[in-house]
N, C-alpha and C. Protein backbone atom coordinates (compact mmCIF):
# COMPACT_ATOMS: atom_id res chain seq x y z
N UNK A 1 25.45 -18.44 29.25
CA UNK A 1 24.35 -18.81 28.37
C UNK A 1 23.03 -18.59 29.09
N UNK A 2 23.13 -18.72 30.65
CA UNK A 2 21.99 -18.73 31.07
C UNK A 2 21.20 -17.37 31.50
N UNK A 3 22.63 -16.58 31.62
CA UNK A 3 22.38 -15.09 31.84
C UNK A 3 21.77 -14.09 30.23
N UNK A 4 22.16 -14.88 29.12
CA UNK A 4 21.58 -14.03 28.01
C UNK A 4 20.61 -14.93 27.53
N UNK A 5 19.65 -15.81 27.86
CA UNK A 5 18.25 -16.41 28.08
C UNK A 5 17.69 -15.64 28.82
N UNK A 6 18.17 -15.11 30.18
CA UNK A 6 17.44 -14.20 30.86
C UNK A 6 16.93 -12.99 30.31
N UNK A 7 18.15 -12.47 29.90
CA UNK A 7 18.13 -10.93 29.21
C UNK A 7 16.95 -11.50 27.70
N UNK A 8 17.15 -12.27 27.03
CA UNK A 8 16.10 -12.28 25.76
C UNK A 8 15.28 -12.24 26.01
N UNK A 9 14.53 -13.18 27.49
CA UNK A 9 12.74 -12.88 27.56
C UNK A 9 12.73 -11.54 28.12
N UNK A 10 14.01 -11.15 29.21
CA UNK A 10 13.13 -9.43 29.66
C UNK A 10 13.29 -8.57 28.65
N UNK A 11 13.45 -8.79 27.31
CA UNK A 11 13.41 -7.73 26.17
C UNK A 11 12.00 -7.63 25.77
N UNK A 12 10.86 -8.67 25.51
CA UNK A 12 9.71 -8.60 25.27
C UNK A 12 8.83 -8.32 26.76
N UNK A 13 9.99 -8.11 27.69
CA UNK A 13 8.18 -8.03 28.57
C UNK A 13 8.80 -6.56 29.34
N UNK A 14 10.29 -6.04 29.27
CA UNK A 14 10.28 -4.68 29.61
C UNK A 14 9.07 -3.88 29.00
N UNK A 15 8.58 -3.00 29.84
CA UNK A 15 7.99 -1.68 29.25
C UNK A 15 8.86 -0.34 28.78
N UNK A 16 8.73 -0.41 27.49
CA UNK A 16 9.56 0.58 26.96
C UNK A 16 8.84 1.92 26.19
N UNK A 17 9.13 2.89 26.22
CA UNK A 17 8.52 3.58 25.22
C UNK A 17 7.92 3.37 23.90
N UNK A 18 8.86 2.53 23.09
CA UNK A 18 8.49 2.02 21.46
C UNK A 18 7.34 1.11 21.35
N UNK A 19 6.74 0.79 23.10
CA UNK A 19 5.50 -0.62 23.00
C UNK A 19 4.38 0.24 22.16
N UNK A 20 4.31 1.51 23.15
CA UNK A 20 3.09 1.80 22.04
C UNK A 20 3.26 2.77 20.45
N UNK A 21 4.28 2.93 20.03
CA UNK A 21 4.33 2.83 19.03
C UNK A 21 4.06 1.63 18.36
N UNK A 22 4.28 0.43 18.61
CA UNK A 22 4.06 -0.60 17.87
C UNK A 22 2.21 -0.67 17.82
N UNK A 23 1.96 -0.48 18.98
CA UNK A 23 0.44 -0.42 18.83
C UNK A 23 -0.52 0.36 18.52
N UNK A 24 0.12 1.89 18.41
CA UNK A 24 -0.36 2.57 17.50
C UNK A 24 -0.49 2.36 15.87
N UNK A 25 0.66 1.67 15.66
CA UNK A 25 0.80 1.29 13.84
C UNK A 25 0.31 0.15 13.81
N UNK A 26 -0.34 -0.62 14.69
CA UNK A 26 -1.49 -1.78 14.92
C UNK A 26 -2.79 -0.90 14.65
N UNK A 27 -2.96 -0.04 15.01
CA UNK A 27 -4.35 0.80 15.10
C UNK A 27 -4.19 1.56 13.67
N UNK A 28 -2.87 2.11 13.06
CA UNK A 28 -2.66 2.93 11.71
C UNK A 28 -2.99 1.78 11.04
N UNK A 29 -2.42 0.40 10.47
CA UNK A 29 -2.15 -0.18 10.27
C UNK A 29 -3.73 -1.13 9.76
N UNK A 30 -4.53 -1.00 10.90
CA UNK A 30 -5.97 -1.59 10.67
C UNK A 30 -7.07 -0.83 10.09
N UNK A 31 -7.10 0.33 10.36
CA UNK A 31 -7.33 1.66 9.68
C UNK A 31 -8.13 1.84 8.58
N UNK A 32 -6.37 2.00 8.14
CA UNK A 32 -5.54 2.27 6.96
C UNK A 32 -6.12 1.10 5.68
N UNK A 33 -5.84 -0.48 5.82
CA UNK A 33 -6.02 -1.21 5.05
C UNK A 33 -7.43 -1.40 5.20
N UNK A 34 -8.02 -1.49 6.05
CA UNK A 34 -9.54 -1.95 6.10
C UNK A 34 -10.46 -1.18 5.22
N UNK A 35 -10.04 0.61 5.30
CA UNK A 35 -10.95 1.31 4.89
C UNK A 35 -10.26 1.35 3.48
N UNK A 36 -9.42 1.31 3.30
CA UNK A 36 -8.90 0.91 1.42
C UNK A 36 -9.86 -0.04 0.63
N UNK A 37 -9.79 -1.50 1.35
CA UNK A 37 -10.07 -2.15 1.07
C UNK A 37 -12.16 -2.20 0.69
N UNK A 38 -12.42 -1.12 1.76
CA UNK A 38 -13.79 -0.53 1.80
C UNK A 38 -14.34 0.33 0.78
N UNK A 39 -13.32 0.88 0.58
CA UNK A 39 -13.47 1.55 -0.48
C UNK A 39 -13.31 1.21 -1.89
N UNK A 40 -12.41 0.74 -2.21
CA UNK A 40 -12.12 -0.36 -3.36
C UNK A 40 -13.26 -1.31 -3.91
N UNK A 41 -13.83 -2.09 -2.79
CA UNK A 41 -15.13 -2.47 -2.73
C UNK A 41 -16.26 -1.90 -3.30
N UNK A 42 -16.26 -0.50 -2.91
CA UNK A 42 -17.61 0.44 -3.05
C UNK A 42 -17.35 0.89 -4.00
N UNK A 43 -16.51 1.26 -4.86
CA UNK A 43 -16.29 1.99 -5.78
C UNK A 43 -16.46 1.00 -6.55
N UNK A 44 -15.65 -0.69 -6.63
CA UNK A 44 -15.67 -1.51 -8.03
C UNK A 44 -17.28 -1.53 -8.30
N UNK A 45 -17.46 -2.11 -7.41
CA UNK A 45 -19.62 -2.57 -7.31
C UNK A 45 -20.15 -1.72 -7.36
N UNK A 46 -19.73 -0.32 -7.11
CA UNK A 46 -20.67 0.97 -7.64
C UNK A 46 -20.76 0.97 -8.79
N UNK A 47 -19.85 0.87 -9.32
CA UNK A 47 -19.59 1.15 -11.00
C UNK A 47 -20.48 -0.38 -11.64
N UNK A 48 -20.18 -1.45 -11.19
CA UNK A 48 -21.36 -2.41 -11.94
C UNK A 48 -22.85 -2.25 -11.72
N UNK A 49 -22.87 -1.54 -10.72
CA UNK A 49 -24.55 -1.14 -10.22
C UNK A 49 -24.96 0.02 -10.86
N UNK A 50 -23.98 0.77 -11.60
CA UNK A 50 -24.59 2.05 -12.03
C UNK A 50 -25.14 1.81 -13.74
N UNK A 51 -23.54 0.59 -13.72
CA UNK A 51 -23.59 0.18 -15.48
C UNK A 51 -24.90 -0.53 -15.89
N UNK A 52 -25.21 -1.58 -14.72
CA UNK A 52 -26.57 -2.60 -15.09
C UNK A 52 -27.98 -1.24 -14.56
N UNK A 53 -27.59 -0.46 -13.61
CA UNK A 53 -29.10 0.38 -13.48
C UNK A 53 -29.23 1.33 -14.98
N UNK A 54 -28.05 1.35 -15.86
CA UNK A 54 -28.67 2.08 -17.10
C UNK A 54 -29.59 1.29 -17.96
N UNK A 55 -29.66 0.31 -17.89
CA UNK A 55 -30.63 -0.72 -18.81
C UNK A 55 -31.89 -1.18 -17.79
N UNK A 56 -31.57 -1.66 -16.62
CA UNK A 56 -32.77 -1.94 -15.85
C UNK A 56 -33.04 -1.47 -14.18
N UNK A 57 -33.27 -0.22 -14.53
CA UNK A 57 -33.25 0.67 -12.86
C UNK A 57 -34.13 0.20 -11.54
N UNK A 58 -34.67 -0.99 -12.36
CA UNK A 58 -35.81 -1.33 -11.36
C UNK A 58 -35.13 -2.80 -9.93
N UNK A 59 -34.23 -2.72 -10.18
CA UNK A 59 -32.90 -4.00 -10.03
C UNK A 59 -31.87 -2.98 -9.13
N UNK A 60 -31.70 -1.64 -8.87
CA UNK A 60 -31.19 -0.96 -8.36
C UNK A 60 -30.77 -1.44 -6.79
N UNK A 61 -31.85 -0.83 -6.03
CA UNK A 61 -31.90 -1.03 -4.87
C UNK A 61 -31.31 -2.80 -4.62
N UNK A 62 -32.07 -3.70 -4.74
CA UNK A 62 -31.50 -4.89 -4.75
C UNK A 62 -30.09 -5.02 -4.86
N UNK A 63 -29.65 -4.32 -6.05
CA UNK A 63 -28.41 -4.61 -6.08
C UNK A 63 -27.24 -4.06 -5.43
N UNK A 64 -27.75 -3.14 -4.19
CA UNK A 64 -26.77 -2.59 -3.19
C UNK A 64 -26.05 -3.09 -2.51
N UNK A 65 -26.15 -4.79 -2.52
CA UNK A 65 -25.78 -5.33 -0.97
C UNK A 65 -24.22 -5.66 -1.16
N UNK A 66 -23.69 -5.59 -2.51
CA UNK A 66 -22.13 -5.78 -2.65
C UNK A 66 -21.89 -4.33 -1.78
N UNK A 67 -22.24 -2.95 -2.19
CA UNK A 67 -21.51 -1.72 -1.49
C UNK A 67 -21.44 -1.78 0.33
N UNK A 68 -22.83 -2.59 0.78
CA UNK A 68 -23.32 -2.47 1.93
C UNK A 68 -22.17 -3.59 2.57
N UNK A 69 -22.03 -4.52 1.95
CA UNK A 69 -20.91 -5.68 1.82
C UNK A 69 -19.57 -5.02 2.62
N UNK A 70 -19.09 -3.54 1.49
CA UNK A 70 -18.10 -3.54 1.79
C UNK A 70 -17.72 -2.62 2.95
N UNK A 71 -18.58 -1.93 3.10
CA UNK A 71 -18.94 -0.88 3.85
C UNK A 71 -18.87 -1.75 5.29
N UNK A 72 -18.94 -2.79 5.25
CA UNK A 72 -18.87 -3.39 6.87
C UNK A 72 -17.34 -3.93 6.72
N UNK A 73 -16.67 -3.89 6.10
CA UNK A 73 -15.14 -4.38 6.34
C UNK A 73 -14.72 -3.07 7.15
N UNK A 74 -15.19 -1.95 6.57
CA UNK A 74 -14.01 -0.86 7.42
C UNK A 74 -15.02 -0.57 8.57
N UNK A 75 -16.07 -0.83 9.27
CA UNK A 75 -16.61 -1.05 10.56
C UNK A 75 -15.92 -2.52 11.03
N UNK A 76 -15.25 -3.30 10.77
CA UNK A 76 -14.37 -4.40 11.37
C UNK A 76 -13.07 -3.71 11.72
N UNK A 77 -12.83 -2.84 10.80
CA UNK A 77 -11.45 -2.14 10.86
C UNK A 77 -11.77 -1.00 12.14
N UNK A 78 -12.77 -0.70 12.43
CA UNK A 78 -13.18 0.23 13.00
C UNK A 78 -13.30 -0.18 14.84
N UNK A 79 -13.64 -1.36 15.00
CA UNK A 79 -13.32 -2.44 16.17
C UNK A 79 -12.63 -2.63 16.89
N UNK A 80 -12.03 -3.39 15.75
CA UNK A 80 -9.92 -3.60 16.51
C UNK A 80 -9.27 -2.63 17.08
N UNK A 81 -9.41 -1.36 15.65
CA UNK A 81 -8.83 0.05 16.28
C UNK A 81 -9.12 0.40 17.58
N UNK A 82 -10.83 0.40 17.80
CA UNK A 82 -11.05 0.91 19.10
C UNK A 82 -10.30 0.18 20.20
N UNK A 83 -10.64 -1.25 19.97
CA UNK A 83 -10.08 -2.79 21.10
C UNK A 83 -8.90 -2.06 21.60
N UNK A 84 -8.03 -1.92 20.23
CA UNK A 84 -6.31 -1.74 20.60
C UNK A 84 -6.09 -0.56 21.23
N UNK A 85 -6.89 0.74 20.92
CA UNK A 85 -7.04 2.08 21.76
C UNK A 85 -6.30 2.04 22.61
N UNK A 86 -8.09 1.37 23.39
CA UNK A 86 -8.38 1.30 25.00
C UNK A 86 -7.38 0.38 25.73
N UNK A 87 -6.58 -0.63 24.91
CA UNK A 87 -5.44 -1.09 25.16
C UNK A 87 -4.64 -0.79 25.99
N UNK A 88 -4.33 0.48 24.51
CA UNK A 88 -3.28 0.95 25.29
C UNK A 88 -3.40 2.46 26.23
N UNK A 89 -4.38 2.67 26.28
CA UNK A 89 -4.54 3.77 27.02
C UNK A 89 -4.92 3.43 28.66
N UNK A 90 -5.35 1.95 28.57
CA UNK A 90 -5.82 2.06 29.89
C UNK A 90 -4.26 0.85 30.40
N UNK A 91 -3.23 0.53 29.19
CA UNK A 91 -2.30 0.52 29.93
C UNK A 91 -1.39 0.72 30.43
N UNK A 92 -0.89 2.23 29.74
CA UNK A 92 -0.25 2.83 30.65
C UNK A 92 1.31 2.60 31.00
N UNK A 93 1.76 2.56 31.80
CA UNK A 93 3.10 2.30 32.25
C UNK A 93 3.51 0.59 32.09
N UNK A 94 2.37 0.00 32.33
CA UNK A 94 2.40 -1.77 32.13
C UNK A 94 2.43 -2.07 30.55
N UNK A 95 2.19 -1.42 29.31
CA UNK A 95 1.96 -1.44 28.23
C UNK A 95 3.24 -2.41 28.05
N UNK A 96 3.84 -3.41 27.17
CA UNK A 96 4.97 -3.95 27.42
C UNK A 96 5.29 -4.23 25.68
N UNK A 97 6.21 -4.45 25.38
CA UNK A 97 6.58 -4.78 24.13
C UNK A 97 6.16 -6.25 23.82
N UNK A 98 5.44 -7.10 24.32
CA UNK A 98 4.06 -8.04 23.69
C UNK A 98 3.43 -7.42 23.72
N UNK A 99 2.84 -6.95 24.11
CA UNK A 99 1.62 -6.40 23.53
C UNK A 99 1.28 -5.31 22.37
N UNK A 100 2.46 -4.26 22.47
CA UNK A 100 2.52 -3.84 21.06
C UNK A 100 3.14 -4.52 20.09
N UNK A 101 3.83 -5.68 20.10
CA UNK A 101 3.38 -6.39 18.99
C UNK A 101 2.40 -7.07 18.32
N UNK A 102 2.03 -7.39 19.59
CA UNK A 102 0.49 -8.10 19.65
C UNK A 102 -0.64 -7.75 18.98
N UNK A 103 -0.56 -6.07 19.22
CA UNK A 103 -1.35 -5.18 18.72
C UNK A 103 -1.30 -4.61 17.72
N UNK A 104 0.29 -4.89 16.98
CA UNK A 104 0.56 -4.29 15.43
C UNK A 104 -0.18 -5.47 15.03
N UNK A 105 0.35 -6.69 15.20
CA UNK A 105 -0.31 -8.29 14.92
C UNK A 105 -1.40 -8.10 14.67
N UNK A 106 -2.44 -7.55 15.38
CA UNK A 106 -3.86 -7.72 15.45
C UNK A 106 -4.13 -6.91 14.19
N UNK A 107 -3.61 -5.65 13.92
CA UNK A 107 -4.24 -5.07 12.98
C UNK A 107 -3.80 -4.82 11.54
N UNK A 108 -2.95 -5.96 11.75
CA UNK A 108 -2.43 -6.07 9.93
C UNK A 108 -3.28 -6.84 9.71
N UNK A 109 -3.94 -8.34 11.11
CA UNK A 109 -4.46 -9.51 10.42
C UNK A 109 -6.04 -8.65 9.80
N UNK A 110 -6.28 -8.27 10.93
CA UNK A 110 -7.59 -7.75 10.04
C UNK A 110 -7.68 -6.87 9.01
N UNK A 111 -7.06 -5.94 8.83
CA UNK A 111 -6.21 -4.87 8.08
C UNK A 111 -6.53 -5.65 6.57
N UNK A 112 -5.41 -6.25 6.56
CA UNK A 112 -5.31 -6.59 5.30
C UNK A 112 -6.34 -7.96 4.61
N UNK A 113 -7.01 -8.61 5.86
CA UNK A 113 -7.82 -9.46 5.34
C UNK A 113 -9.01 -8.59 5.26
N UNK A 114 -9.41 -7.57 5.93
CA UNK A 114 -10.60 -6.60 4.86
C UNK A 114 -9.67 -5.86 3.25
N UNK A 115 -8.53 -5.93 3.48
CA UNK A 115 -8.25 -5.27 1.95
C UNK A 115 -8.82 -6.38 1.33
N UNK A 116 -7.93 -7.46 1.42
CA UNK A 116 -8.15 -8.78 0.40
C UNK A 116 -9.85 -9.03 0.04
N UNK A 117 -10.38 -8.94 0.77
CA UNK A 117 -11.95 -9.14 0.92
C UNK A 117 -12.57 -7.86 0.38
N UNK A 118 -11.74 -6.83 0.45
CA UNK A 118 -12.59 -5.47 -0.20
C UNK A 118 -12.60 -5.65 -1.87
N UNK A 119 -11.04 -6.15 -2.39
CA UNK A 119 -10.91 -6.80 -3.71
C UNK A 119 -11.87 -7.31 -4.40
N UNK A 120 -12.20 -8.59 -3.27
CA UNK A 120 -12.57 -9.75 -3.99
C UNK A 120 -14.88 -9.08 -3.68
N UNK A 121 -14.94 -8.42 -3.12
CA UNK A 121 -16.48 -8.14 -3.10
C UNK A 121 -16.68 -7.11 -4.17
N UNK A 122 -15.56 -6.12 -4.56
CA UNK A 122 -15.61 -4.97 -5.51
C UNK A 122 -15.78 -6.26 -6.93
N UNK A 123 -14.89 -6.69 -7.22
CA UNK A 123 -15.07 -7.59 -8.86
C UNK A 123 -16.12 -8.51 -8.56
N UNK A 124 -16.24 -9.09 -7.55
CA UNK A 124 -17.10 -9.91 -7.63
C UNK A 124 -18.47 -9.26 -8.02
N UNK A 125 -18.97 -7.73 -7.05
CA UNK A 125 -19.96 -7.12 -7.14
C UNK A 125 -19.71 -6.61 -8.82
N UNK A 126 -18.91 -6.52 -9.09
CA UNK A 126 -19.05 -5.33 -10.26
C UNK A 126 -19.52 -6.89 -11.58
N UNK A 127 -18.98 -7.69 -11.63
CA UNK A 127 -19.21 -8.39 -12.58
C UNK A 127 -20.57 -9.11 -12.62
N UNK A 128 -21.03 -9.05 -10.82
CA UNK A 128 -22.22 -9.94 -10.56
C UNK A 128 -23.78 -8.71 -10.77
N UNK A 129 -23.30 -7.89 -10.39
CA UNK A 129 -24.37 -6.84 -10.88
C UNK A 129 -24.61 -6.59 -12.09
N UNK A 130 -23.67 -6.80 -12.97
CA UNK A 130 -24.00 -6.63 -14.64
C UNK A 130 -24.85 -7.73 -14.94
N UNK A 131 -24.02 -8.92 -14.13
CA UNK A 131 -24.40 -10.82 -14.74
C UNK A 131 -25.98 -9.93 -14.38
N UNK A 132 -26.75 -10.04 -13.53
CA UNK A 132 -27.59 -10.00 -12.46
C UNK A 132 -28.39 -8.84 -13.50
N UNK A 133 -28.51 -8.01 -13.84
CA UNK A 133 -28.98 -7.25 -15.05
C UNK A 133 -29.31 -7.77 -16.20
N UNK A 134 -28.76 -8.64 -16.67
CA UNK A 134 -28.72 -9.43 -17.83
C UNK A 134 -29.84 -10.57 -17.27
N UNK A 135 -29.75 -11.78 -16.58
CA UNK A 135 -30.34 -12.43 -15.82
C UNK A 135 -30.33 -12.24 -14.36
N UNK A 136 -32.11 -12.32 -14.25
CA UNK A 136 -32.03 -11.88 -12.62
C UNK A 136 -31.78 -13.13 -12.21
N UNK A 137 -31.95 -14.32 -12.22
CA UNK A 137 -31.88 -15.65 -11.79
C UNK A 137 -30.35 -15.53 -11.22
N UNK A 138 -29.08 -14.95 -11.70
CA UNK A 138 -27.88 -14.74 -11.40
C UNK A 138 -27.92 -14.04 -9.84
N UNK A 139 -29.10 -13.43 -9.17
CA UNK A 139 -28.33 -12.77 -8.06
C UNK A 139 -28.08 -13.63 -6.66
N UNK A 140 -29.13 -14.87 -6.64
CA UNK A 140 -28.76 -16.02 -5.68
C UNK A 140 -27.12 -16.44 -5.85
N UNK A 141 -26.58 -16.37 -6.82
CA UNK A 141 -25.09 -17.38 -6.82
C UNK A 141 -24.60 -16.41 -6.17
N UNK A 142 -24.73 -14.66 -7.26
CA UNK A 142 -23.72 -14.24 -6.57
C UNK A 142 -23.35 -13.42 -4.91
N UNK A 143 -25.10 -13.42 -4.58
CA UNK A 143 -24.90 -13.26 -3.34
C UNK A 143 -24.13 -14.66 -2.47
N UNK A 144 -24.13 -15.84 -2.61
CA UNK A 144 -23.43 -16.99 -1.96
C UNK A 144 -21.98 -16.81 -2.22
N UNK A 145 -21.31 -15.87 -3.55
CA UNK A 145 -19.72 -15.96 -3.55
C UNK A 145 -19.50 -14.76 -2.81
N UNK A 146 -20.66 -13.30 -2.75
CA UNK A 146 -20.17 -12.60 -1.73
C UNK A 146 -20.10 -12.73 -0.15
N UNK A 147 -20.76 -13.71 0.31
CA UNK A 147 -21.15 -14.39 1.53
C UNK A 147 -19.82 -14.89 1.53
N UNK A 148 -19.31 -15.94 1.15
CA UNK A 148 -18.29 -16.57 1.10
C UNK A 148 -17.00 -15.65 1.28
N UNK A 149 -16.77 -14.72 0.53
CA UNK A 149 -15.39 -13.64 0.42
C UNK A 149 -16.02 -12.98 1.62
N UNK A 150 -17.16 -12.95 2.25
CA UNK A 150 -16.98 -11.92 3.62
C UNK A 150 -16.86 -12.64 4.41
N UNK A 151 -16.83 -13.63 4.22
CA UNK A 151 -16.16 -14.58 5.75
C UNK A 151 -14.82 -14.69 5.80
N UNK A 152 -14.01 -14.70 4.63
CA UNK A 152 -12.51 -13.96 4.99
C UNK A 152 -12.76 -13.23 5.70
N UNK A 153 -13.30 -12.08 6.38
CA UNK A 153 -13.12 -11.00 6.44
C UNK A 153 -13.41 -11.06 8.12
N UNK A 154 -14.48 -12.15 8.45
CA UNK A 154 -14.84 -12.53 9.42
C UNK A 154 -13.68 -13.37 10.29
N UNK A 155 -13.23 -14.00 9.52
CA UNK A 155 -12.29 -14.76 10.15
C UNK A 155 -10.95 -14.30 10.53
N UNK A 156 -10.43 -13.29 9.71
CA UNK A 156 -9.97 -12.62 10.19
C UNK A 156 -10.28 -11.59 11.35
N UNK A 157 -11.25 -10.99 11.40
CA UNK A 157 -11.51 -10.31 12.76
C UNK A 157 -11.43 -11.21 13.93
N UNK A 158 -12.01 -12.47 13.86
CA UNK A 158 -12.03 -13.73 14.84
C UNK A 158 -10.45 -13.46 15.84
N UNK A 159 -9.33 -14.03 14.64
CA UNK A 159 -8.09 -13.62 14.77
C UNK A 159 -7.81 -12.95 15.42
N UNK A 160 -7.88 -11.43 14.78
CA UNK A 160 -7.90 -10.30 15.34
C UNK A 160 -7.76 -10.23 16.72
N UNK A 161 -9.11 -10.62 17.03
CA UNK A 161 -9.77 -10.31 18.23
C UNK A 161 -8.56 -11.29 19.22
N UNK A 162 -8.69 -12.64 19.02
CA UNK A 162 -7.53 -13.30 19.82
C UNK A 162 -6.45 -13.33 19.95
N UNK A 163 -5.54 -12.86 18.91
CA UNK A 163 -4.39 -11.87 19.50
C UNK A 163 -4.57 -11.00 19.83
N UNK A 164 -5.47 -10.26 19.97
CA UNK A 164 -5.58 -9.17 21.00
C UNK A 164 -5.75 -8.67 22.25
N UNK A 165 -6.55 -10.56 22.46
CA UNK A 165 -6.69 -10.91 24.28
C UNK A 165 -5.35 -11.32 24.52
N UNK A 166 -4.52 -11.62 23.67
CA UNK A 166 -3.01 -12.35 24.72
C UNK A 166 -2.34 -11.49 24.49
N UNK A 167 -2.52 -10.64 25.73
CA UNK A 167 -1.25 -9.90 26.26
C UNK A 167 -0.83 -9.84 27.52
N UNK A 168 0.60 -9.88 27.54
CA UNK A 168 1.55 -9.64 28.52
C UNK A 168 1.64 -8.80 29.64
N UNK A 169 1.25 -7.95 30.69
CA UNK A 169 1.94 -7.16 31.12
C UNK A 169 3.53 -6.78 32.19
N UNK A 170 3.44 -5.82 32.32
CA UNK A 170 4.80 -5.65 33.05
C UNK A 170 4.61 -6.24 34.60
């Protein structure tokens, strides 16, 4: 019993070939969802910014800050990736299977909490830019619910970032 306790922890801290695969699809993985989610964003709130600038163009510019919004989720996505890189490039033979999990870890959390957050700034922008056309008095709220959905986005990078300092080596 005491000999296959041994063998289970040296399975996560051997250095094996597959570590940095795992941390490459940490880096695909953060990418991938962040800039979806960036895009999704820019495209929903484009389309409410284009719909409310046909009636009042003068409300335009103002009403950019949902796209600009989303446009910084996939520069979060853009972070981690680098973080996890240099990871693993500057580790080399010590690279260990924590840490490419660590590092897939890191970039689903942010990954997918900029998708979720790319969602929620695209409808939010697209419905709040029309509201916000109709009545300008509307763009204080809805800048406070896009503030709010980008701190998902924040907090997740937070995350991110701290599974990304705990790693293992060989």
């Amino acid at each position: 019993a005491e000999y296959m306790g041994k063998i289970g922890r040296m399975l996560l801290v051997d250095c094996v070939g597959s570590s940095s695969f795992f941390g490459f699809m940490g880096v695909t993985a953060c990418m991938v969802f962040s800039n979806i989610g960036s895009a999704y964003g820019t495209a929903k709130a484009g389309v409410g910014i284009c719909s409310m600038g046909v009636t009042r163009s003068e409300l335009v510019m103002k009403s950019t800050l949902p796209v600009i919004m989303a446009g910084v989720l996939g520069i979060y996505g853009l972070i981690i990736s680098i973080m996890i890189t240099g990871q693993i490039q500057t580790g080399g033979a010590e690279y260990s299977e924590f840490m490419g999990y660590g590092h897939l870890s890191a970039g689903l959390i942010v990954g997918l909490s900029c998708l979720a957050v790319g969602f929620a700034i695209g409808i939010i922008g697209d419905a709040g830019m029309r509201a916000h056309g109709i009545e300008e008095k509307m763009f204080v709220g809805v800048v406070l619910i896009l503030v709010f959905a980008e701190a998902l986005a924040l907090y997740g990078l937070v995350v991110g970032i701290m599974v990304l300092m705990n790693h293992n080596s060989c």
